[in-house]
Protein backbone atom coordinates (compact mmCIF):
# COMPACT_ATOMS: atom_id res chain seq x y z
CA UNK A 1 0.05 -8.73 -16.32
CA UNK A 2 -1.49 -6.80 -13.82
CA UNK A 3 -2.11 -2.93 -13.71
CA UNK A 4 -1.97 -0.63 -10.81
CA UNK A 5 -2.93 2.59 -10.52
CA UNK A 6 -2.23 4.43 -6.81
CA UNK A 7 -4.52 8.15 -6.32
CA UNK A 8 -4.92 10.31 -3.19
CA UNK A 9 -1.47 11.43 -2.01
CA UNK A 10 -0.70 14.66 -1.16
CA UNK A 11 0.52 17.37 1.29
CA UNK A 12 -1.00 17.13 4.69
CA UNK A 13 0.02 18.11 8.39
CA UNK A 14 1.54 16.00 11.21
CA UNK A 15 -1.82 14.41 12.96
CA UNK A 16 -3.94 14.08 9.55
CA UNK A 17 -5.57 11.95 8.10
CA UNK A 18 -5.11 10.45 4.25
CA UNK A 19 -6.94 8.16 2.00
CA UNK A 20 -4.70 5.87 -0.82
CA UNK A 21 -6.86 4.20 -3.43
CA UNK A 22 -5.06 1.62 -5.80
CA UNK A 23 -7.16 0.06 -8.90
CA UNK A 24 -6.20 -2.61 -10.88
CA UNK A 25 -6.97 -3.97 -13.55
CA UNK A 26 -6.11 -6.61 -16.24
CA UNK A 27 -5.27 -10.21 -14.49
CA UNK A 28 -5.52 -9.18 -11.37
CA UNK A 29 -7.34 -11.96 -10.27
CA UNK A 30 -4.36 -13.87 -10.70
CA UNK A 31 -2.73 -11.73 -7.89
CA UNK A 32 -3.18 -13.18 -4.41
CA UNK A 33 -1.62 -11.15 -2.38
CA UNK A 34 -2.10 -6.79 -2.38
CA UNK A 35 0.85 -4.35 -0.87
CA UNK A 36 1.42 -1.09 -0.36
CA UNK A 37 5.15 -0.18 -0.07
CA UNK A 38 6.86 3.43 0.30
CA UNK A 39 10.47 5.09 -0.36
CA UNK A 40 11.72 7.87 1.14
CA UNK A 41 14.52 9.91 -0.79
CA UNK A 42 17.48 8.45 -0.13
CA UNK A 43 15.85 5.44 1.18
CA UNK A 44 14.97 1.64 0.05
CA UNK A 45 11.48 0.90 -1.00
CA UNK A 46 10.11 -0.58 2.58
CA UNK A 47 7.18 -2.63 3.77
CA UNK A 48 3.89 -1.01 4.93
CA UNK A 49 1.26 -3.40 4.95
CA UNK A 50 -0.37 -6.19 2.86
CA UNK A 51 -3.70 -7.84 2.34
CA UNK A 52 -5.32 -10.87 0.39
CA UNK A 53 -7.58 -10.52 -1.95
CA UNK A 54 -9.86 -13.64 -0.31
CA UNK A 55 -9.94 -13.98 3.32
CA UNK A 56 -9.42 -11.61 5.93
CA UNK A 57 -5.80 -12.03 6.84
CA UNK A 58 -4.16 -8.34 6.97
CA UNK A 59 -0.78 -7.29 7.75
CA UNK A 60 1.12 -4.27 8.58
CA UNK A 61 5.00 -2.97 9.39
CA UNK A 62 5.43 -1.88 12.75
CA UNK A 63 5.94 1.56 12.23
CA UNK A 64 2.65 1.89 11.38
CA UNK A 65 0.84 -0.67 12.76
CA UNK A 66 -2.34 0.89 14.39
CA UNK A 67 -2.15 3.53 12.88
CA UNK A 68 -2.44 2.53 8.80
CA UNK A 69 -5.60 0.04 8.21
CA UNK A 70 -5.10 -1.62 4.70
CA UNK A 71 -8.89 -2.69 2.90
CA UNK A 72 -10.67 -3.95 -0.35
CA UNK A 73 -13.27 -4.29 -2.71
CA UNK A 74 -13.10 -7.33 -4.81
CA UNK A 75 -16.20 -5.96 -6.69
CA UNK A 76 -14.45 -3.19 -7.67
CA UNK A 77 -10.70 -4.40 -7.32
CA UNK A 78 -9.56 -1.95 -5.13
CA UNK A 79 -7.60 -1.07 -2.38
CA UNK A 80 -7.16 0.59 -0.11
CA UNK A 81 -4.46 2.42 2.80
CA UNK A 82 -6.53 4.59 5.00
CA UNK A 83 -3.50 6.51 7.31
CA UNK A 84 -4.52 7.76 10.36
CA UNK A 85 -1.87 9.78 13.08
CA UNK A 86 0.12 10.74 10.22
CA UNK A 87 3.95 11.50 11.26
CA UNK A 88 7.07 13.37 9.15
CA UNK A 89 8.38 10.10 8.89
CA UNK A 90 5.70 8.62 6.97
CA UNK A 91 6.84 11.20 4.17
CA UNK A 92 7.72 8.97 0.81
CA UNK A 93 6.40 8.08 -2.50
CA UNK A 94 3.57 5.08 -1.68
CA UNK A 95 3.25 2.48 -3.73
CA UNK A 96 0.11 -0.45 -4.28
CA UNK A 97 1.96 -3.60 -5.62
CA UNK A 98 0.62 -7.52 -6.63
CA UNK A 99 1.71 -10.75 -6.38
CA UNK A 100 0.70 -14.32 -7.33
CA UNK A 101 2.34 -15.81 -3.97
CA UNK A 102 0.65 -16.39 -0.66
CA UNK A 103 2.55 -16.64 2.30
CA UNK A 104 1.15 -14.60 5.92
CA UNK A 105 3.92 -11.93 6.79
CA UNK A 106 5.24 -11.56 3.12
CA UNK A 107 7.22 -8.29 2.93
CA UNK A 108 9.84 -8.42 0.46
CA UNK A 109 9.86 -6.60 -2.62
CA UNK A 110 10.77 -9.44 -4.41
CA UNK A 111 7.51 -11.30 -4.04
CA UNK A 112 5.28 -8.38 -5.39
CA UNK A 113 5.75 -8.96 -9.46
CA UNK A 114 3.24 -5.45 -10.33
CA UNK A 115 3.71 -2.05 -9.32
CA UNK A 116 2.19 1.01 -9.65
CA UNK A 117 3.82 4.39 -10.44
CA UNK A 118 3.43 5.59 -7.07
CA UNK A 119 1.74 8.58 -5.23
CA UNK A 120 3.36 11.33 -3.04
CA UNK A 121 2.77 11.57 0.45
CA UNK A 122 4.06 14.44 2.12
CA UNK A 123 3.65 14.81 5.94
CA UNK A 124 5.04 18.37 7.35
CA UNK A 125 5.40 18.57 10.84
């Protein structure tokens, strides 16, 4: 079982910047594969952008592609959503999830097996 724990949400304005950490812990280094995911009210839980844990391969949602940059430290077993531009619409509750798979492009909840409790973004325009 793997443990995530998301920091670093909070209220900013349209055109900031924001920082999401996510630790885990326990067997994460059975986890391949690291997301972050978000829900807005109302909303399903959607794709942002994913990383491995090995490797370089990175991959983001369109929506936020060039604007999000998703990074890690294996030492440390972090990671990391650094969100740049930031727009109303990125408004939700983030969340850092795991999962044993590997497959480039994964983006379905289903794959991720951990989650974290998730960390409030709020983006006012």
């Amino acid at each position: 079982q793997v443990q995530l724990v998301e920091s670093g949400g909070g209220l900013v304005q349209a055109g900031d910047s924001l920082r999401l950490s996510c630790t885990a812990s326990g067997r994460a280094f059975n986890s391949n594969v690291m997301g972050w995911f978000r829900q807005a009210p109302g909303k399903e839980r959607e794709f942002v952008g994913a990383i491995i844990w090995v490797g370089v391969s990175a991959w983001y949602a369109d929506s936020v592609k060039g604007r999000f940059t998703i990074s890690r430290d294996n030492a440390k077993k972090m990671v990391y959503l650094q969100m740049n531009s930031l727009k109303s619409e990125d408004t939700g509750v983030y969340y850092c999830a795991a999962s044993p798979y590997y497959r480039l492009g994964m983006e379905s909840v289903s794959e991720f097996t951990s989650w974290g409790q998730g960390t409030q973004v709020t983006v006012s325009s």
